[in-house]
PDB file of N, CA and C in Angstrom:
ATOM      1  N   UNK A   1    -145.015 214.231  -7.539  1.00  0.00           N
ATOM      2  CA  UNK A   1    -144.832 212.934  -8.142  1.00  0.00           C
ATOM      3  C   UNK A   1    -143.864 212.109  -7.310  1.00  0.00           C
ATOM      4  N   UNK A   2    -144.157 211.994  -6.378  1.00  0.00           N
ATOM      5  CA  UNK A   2    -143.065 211.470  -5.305  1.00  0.00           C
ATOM      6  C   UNK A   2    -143.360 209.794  -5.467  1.00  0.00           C
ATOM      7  N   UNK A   3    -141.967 209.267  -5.366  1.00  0.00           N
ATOM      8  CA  UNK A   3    -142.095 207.643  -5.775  1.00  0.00           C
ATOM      9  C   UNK A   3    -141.740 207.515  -7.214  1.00  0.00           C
ATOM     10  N   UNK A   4    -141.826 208.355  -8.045  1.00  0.00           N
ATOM     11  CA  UNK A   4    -141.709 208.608  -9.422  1.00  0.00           C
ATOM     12  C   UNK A   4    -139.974 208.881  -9.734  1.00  0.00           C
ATOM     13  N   UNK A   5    -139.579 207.625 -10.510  1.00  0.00           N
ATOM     14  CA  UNK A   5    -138.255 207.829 -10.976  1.00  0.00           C
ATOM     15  C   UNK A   5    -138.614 208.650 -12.658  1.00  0.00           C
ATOM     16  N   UNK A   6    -137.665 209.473 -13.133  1.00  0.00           N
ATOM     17  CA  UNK A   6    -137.479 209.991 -14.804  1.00  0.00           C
ATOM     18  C   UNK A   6    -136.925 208.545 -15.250  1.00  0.00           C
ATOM     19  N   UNK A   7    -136.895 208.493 -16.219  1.00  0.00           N
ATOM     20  CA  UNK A   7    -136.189 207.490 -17.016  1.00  0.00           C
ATOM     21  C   UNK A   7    -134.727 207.875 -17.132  1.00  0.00           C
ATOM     22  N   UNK A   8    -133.973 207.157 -16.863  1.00  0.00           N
ATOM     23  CA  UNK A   8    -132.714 206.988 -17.304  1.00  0.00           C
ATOM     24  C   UNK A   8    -132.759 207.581 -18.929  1.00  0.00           C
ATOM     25  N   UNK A   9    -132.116 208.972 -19.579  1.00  0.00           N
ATOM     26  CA  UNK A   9    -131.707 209.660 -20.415  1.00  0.00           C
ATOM     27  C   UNK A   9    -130.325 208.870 -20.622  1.00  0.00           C
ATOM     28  N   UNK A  10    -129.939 208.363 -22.172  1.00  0.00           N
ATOM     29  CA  UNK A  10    -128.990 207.458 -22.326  1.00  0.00           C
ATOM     30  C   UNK A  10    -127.709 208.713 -23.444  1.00  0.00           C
ATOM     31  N   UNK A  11    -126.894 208.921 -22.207  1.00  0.00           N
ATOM     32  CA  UNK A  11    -125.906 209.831 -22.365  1.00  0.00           C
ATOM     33  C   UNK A  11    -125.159 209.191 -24.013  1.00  0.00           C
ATOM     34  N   UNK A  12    -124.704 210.172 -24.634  1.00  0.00           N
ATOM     35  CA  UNK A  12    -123.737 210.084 -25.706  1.00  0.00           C
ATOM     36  C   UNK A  12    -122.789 210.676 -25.517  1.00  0.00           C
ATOM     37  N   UNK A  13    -121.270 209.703 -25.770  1.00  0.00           N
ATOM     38  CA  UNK A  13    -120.265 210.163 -26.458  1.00  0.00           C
ATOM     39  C   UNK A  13    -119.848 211.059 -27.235  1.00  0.00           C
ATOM     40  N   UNK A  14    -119.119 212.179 -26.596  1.00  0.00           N
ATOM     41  CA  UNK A  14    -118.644 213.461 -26.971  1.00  0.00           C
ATOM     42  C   UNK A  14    -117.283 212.492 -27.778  1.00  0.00           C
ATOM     43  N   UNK A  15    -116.963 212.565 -28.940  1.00  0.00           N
ATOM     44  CA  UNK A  15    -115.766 211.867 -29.532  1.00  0.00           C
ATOM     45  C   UNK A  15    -114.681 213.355 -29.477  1.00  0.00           C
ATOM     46  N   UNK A  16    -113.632 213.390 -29.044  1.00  0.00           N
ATOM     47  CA  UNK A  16    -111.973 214.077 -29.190  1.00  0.00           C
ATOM     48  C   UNK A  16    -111.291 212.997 -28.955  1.00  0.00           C
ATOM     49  N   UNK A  17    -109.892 213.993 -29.374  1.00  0.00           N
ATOM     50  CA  UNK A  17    -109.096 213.403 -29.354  1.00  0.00           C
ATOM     51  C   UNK A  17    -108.418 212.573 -28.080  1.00  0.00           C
ATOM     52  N   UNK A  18    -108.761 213.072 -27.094  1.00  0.00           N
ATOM     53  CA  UNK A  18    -108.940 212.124 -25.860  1.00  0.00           C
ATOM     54  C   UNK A  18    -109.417 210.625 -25.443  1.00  0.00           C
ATOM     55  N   UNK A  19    -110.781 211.079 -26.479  1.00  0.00           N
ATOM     56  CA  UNK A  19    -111.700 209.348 -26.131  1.00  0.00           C
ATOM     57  C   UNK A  19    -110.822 208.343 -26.384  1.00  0.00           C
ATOM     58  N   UNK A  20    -111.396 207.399 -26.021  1.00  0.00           N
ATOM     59  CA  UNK A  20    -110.968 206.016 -26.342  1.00  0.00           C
ATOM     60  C   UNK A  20    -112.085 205.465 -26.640  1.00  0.00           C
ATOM     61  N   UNK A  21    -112.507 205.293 -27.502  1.00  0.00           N
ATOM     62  CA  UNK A  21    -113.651 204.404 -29.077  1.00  0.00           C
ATOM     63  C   UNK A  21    -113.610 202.758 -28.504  1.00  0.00           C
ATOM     64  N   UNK A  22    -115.055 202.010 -28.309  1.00  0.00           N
ATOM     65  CA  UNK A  22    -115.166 200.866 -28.181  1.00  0.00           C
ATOM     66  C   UNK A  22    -116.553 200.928 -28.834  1.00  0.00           C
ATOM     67  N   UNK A  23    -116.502 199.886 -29.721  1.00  0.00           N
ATOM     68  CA  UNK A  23    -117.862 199.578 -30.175  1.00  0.00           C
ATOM     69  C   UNK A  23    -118.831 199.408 -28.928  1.00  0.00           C
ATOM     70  N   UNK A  24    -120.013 199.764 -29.359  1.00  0.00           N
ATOM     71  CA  UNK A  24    -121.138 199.649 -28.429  1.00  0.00           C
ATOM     72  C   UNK A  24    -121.682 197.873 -28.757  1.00  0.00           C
ATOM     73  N   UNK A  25    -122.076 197.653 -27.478  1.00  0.00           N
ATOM     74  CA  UNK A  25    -122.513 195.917 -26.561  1.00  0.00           C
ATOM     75  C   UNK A  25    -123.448 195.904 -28.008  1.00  0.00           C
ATOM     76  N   UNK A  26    -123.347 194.688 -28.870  1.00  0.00           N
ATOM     77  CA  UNK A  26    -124.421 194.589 -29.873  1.00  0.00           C
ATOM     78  C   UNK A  26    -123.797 195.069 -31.062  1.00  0.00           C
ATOM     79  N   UNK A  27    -122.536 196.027 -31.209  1.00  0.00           N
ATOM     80  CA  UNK A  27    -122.298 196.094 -32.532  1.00  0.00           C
ATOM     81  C   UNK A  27    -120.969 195.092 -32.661  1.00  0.00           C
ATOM     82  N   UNK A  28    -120.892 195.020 -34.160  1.00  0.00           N
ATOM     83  CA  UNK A  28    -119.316 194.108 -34.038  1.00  0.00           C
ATOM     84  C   UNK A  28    -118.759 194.368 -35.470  1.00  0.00           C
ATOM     85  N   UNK A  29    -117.883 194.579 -35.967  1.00  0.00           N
ATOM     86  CA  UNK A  29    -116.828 194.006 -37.028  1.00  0.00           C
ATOM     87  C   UNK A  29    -116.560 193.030 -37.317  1.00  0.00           C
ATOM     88  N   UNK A  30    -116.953 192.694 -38.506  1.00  0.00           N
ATOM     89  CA  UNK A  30    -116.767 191.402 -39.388  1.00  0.00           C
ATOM     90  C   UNK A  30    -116.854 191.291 -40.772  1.00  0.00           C
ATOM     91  N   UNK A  31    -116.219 190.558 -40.994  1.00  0.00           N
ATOM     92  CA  UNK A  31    -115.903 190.128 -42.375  1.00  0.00           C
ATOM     93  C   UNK A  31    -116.615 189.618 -43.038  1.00  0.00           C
ATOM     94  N   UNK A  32    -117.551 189.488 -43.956  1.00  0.00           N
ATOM     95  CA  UNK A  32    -118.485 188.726 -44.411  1.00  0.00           C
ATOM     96  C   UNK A  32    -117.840 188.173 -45.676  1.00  0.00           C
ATOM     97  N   UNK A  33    -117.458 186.878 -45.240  1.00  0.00           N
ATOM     98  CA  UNK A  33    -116.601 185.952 -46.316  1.00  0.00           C
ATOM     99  C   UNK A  33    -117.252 185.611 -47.656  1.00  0.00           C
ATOM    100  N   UNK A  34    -118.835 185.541 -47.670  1.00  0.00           N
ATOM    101  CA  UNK A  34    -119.091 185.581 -48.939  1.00  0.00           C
ATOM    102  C   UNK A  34    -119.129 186.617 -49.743  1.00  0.00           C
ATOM    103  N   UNK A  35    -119.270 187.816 -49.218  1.00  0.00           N
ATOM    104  CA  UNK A  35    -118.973 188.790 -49.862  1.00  0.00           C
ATOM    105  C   UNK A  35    -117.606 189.535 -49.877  1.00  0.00           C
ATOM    106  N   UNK A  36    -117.092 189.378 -49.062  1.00  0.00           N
ATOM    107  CA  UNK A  36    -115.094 189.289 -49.255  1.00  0.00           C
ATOM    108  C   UNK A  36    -115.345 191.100 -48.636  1.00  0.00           C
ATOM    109  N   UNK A  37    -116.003 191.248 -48.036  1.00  0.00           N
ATOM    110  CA  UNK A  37    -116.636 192.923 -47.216  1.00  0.00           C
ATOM    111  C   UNK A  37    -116.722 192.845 -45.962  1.00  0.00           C
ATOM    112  N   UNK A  38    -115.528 194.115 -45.381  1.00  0.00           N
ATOM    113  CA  UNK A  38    -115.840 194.417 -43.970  1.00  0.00           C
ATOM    114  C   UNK A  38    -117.052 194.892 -43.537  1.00  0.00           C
ATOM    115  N   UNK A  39    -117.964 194.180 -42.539  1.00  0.00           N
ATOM    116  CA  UNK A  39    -119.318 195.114 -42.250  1.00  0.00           C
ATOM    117  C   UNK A  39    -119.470 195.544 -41.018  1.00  0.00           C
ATOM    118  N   UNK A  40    -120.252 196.429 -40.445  1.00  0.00           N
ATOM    119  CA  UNK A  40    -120.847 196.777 -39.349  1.00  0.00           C
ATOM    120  C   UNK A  40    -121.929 196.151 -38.968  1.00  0.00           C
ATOM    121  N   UNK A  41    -122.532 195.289 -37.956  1.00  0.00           N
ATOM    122  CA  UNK A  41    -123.381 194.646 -37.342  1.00  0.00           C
ATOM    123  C   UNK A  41    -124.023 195.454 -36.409  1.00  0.00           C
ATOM    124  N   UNK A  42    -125.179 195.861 -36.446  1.00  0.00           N
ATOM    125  CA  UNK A  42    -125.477 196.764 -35.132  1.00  0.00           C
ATOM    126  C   UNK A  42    -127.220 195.957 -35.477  1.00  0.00           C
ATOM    127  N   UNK A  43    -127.811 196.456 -34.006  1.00  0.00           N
ATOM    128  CA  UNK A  43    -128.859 195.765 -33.511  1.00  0.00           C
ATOM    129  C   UNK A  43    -129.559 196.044 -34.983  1.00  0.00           C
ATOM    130  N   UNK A  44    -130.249 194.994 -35.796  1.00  0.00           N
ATOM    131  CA  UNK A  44    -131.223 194.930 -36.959  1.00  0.00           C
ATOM    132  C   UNK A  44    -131.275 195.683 -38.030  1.00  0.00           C
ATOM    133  N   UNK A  45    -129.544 195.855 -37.956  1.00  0.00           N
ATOM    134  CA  UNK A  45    -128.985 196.251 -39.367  1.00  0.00           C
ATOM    135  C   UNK A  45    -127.595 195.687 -39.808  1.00  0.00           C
ATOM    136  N   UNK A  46    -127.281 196.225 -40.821  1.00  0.00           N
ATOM    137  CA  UNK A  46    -126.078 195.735 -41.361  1.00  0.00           C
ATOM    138  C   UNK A  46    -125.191 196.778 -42.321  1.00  0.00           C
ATOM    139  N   UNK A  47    -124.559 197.565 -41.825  1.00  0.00           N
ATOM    140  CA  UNK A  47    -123.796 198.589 -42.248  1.00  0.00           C
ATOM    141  C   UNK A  47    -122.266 198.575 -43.224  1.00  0.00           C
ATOM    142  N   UNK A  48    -122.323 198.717 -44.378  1.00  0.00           N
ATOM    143  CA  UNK A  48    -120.790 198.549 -45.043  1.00  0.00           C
ATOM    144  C   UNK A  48    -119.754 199.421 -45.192  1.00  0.00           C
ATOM    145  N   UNK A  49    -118.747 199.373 -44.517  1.00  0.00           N
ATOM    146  CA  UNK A  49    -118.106 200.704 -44.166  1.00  0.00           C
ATOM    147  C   UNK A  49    -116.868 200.910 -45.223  1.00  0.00           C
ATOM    148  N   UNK A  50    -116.272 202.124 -45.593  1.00  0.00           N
ATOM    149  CA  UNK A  50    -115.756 202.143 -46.580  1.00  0.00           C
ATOM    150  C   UNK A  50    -114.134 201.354 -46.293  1.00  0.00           C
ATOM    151  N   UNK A  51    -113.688 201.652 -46.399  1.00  0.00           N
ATOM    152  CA  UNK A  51    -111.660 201.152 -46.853  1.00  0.00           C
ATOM    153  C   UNK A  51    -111.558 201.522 -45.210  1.00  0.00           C
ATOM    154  N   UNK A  52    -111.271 202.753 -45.539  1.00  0.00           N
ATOM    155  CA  UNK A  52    -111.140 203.779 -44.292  1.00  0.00           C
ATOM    156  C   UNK A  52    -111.906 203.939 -42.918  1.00  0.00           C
ATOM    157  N   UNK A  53    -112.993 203.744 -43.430  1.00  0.00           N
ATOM    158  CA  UNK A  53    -113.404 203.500 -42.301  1.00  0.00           C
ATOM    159  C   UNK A  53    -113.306 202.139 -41.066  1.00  0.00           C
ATOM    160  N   UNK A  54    -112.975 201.448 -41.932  1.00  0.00           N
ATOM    161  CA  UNK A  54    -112.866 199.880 -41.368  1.00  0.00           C
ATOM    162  C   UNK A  54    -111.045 200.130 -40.773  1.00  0.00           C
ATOM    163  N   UNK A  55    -110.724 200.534 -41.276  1.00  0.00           N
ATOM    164  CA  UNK A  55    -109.933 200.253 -40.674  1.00  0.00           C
ATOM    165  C   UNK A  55    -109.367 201.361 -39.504  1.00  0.00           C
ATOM    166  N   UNK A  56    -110.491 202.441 -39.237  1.00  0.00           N
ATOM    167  CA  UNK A  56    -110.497 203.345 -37.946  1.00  0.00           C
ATOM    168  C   UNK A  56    -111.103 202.358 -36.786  1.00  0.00           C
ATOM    169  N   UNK A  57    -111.753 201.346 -37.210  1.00  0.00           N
ATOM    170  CA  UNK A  57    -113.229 200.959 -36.866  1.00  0.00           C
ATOM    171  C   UNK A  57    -112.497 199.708 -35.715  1.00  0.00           C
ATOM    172  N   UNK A  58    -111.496 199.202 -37.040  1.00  0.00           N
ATOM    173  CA  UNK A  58    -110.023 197.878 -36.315  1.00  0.00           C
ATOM    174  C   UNK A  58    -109.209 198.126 -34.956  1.00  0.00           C
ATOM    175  N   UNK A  59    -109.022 199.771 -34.950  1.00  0.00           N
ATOM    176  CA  UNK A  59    -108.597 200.602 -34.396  1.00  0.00           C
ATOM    177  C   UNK A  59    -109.276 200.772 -33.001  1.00  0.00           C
ATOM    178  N   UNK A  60    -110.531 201.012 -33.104  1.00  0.00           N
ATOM    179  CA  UNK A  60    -111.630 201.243 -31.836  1.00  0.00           C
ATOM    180  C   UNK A  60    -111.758 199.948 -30.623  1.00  0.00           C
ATOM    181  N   UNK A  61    -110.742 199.891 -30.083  1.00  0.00           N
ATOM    182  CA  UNK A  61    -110.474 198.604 -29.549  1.00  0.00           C
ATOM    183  C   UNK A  61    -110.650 198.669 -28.034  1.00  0.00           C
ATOM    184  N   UNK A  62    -111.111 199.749 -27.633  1.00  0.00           N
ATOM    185  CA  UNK A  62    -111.223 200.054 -26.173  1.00  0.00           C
ATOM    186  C   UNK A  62    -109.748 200.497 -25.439  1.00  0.00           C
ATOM    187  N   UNK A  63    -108.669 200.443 -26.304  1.00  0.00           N
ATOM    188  CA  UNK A  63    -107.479 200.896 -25.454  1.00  0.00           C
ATOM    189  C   UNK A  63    -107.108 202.038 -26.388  1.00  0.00           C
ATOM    190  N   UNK A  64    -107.108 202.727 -27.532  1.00  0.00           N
ATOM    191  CA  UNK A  64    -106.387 203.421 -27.782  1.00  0.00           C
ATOM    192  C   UNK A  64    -107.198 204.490 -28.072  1.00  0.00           C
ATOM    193  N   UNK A  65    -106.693 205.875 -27.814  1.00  0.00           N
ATOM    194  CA  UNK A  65    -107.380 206.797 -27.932  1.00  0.00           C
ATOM    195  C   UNK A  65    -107.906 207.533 -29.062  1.00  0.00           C
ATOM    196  N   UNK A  66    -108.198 208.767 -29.435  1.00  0.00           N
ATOM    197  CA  UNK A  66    -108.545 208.972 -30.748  1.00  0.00           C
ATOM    198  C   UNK A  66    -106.883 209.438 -31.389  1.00  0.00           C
ATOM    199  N   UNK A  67    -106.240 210.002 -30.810  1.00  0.00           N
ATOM    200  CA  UNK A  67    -105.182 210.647 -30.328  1.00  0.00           C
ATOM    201  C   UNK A  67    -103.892 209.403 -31.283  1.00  0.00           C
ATOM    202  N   UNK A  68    -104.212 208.675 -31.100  1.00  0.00           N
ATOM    203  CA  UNK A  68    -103.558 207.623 -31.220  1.00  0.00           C
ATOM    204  C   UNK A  68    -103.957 206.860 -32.348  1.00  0.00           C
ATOM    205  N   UNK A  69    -105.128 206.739 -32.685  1.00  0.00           N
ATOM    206  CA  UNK A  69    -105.611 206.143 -33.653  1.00  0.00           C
ATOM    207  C   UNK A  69    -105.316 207.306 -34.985  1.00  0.00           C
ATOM    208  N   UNK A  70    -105.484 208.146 -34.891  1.00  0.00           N
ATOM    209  CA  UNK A  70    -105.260 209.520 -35.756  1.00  0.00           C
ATOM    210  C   UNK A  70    -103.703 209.546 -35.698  1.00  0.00           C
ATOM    211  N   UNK A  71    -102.838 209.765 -35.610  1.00  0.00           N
ATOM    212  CA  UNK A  71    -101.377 209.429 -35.645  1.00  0.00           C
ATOM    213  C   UNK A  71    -100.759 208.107 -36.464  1.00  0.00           C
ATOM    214  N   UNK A  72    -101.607 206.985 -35.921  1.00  0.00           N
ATOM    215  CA  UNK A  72    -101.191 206.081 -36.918  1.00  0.00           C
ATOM    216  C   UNK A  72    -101.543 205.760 -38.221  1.00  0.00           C
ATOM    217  N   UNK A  73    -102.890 206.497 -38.179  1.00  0.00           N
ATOM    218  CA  UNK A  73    -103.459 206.226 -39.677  1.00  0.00           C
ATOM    219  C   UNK A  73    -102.850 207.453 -40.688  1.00  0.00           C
ATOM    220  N   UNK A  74    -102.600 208.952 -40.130  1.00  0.00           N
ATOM    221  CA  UNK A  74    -101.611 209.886 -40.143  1.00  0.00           C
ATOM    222  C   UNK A  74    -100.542 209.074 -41.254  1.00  0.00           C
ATOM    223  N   UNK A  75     -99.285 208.229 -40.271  1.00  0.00           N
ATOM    224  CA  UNK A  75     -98.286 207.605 -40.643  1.00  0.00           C
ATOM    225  C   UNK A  75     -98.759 206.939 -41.739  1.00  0.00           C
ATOM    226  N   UNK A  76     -99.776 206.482 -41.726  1.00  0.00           N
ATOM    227  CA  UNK A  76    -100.158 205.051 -43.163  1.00  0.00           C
ATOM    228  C   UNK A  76    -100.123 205.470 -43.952  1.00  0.00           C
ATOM    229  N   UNK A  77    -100.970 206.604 -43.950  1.00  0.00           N
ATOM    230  CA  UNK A  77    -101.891 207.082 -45.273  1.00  0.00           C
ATOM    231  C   UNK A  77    -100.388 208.290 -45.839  1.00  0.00           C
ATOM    232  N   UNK A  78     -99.890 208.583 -45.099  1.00  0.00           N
ATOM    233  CA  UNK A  78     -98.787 209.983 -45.261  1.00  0.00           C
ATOM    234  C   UNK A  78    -100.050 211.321 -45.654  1.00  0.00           C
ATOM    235  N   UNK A  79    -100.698 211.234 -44.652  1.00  0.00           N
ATOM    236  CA  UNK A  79    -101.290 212.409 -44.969  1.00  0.00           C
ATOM    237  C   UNK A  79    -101.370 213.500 -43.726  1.00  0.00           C
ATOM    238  N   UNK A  80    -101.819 214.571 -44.061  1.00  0.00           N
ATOM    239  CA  UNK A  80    -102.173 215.997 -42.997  1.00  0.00           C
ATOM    240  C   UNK A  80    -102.653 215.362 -41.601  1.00  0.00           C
ATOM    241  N   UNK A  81    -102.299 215.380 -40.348  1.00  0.00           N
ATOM    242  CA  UNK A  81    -102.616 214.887 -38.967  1.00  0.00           C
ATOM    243  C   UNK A  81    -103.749 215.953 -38.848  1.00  0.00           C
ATOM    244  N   UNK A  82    -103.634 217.129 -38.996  1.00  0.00           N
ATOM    245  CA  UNK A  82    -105.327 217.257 -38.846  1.00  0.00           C
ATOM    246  C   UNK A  82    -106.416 217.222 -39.989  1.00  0.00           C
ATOM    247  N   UNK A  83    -106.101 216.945 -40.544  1.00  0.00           N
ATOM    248  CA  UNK A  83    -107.158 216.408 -41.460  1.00  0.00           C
ATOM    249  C   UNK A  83    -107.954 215.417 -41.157  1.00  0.00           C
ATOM    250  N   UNK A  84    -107.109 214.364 -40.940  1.00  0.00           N
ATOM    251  CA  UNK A  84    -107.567 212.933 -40.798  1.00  0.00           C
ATOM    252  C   UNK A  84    -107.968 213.124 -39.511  1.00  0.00           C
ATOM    253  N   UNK A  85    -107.462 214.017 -38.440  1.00  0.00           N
ATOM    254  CA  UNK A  85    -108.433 213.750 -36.843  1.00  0.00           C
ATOM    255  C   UNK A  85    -109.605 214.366 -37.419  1.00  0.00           C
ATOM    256  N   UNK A  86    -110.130 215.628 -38.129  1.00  0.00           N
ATOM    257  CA  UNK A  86    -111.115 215.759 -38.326  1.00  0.00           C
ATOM    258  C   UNK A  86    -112.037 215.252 -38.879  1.00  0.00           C
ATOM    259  N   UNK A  87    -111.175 214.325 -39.869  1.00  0.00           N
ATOM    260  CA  UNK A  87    -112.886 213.527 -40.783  1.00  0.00           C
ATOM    261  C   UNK A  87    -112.744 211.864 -39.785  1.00  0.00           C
ATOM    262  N   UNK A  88    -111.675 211.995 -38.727  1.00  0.00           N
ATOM    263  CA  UNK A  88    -111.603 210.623 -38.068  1.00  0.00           C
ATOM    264  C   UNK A  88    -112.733 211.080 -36.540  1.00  0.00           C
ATOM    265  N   UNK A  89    -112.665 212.167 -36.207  1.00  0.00           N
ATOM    266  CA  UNK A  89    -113.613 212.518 -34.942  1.00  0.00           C
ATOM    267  C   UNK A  89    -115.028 212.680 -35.417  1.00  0.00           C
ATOM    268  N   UNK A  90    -115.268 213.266 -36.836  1.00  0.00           N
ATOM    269  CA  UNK A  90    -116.742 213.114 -37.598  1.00  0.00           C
ATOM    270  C   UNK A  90    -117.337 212.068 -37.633  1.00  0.00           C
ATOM    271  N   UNK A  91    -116.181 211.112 -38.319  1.00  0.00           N
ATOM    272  CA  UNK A  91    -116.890 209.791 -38.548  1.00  0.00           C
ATOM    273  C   UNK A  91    -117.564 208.793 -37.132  1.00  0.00           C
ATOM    274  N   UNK A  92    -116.163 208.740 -36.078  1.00  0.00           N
ATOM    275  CA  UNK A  92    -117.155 208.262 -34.771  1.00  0.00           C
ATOM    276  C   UNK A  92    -117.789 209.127 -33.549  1.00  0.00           C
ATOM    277  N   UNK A  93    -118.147 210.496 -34.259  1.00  0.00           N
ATOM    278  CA  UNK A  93    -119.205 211.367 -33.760  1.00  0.00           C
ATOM    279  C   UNK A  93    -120.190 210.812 -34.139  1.00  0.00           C
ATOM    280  N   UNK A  94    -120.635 210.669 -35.917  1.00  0.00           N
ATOM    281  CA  UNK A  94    -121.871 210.199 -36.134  1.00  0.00           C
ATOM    282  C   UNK A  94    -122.329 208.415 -35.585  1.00  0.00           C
ATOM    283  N   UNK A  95    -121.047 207.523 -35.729  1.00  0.00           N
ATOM    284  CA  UNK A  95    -121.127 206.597 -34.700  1.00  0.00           C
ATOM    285  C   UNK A  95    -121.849 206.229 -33.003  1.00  0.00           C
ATOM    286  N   UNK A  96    -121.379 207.086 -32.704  1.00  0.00           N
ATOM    287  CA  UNK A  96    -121.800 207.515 -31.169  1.00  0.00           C
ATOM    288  C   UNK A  96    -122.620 208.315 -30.934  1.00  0.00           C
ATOM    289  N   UNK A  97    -123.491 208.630 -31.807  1.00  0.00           N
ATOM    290  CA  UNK A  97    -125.030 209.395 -31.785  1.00  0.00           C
ATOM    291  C   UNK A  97    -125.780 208.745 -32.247  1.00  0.00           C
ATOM    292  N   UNK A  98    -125.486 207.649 -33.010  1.00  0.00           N
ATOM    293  CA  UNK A  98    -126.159 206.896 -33.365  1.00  0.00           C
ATOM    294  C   UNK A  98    -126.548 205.055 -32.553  1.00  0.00           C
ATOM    295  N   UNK A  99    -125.313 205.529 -31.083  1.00  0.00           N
ATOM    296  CA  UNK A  99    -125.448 204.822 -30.075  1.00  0.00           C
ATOM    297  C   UNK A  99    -123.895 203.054 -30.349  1.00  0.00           C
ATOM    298  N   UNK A 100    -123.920 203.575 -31.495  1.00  0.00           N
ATOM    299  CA  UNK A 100    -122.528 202.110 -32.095  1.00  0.00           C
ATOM    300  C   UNK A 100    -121.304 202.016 -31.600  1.00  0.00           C
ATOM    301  N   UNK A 101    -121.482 203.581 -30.637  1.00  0.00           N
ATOM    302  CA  UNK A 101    -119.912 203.260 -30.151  1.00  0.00           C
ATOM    303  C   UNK A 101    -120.043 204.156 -28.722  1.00  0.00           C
ATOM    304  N   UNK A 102    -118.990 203.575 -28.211  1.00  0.00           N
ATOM    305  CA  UNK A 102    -118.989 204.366 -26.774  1.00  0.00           C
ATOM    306  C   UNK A 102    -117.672 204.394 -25.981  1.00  0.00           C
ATOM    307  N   UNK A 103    -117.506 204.988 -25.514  1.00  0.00           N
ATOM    308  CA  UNK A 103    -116.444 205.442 -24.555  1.00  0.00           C
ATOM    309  C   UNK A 103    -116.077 204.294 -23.420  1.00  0.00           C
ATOM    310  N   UNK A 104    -114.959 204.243 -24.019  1.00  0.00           N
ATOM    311  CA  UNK A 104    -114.292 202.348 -22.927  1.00  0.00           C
ATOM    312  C   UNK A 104    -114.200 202.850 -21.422  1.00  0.00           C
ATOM    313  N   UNK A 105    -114.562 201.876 -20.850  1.00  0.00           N
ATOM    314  CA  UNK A 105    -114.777 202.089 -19.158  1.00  0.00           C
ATOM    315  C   UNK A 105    -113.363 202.260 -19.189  1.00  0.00           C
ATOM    316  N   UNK A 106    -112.936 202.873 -17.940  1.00  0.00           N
ATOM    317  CA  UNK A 106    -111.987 202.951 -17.471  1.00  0.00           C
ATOM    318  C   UNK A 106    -111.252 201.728 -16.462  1.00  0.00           C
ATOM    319  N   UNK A 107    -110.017 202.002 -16.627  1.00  0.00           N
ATOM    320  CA  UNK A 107    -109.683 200.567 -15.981  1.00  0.00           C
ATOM    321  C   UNK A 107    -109.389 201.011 -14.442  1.00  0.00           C
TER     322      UNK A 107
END
């Protein structure tokens, strides 16, 4: 099959505590003022994320790591640091398999 490219296979985001979380090109955070609700925007849907989640989501800003984001929400909430990395690395695992989030270029 010579001349024959494979298709580009569109890698996913392994989420730890390492990553650094940026919404994926096409999704966004916003407020939907008539409904007074943080939402998720992703290509030809519209996702409502809970308390908590929105505000991991505020967090995913392309500079801070998971590492970091888990520590401060840690401090907020006064709860168990691994707890919250674990249901905080679940939540943008299923994010990033589902293509909504991705790993910030490096500078």
């Amino acid at each position: 099959m010579s001349g024959l490219v494979a298709p580009a296979t569109r890698r996913r985001m392994q989420v730890s505590e390492e990553s650094v979380p940026a919404l994926a090109r096409g999704t966004k955070l916003r407020l939907d003022e008539t409904r007074q609700r943080w939402v998720l925007l992703v290509p030809e849907r519209v996702m409502a994320p809970d308390e908590i989640a929105v505000e991991v989501l505020k967090l995913c800003d392309g500079q801070r790591s998971v590492t970091l984001i888990t520590d401060h929400l840690a401090g907020i909430y006064n709860a168990p640091r691994e707890e919250i990395a674990g249901d905080i690395i679940a939540m943008l695992q299923d994010l990033a398999d589902s293509g909504f989030l991705v790993e910030a270029a490096k500078p």
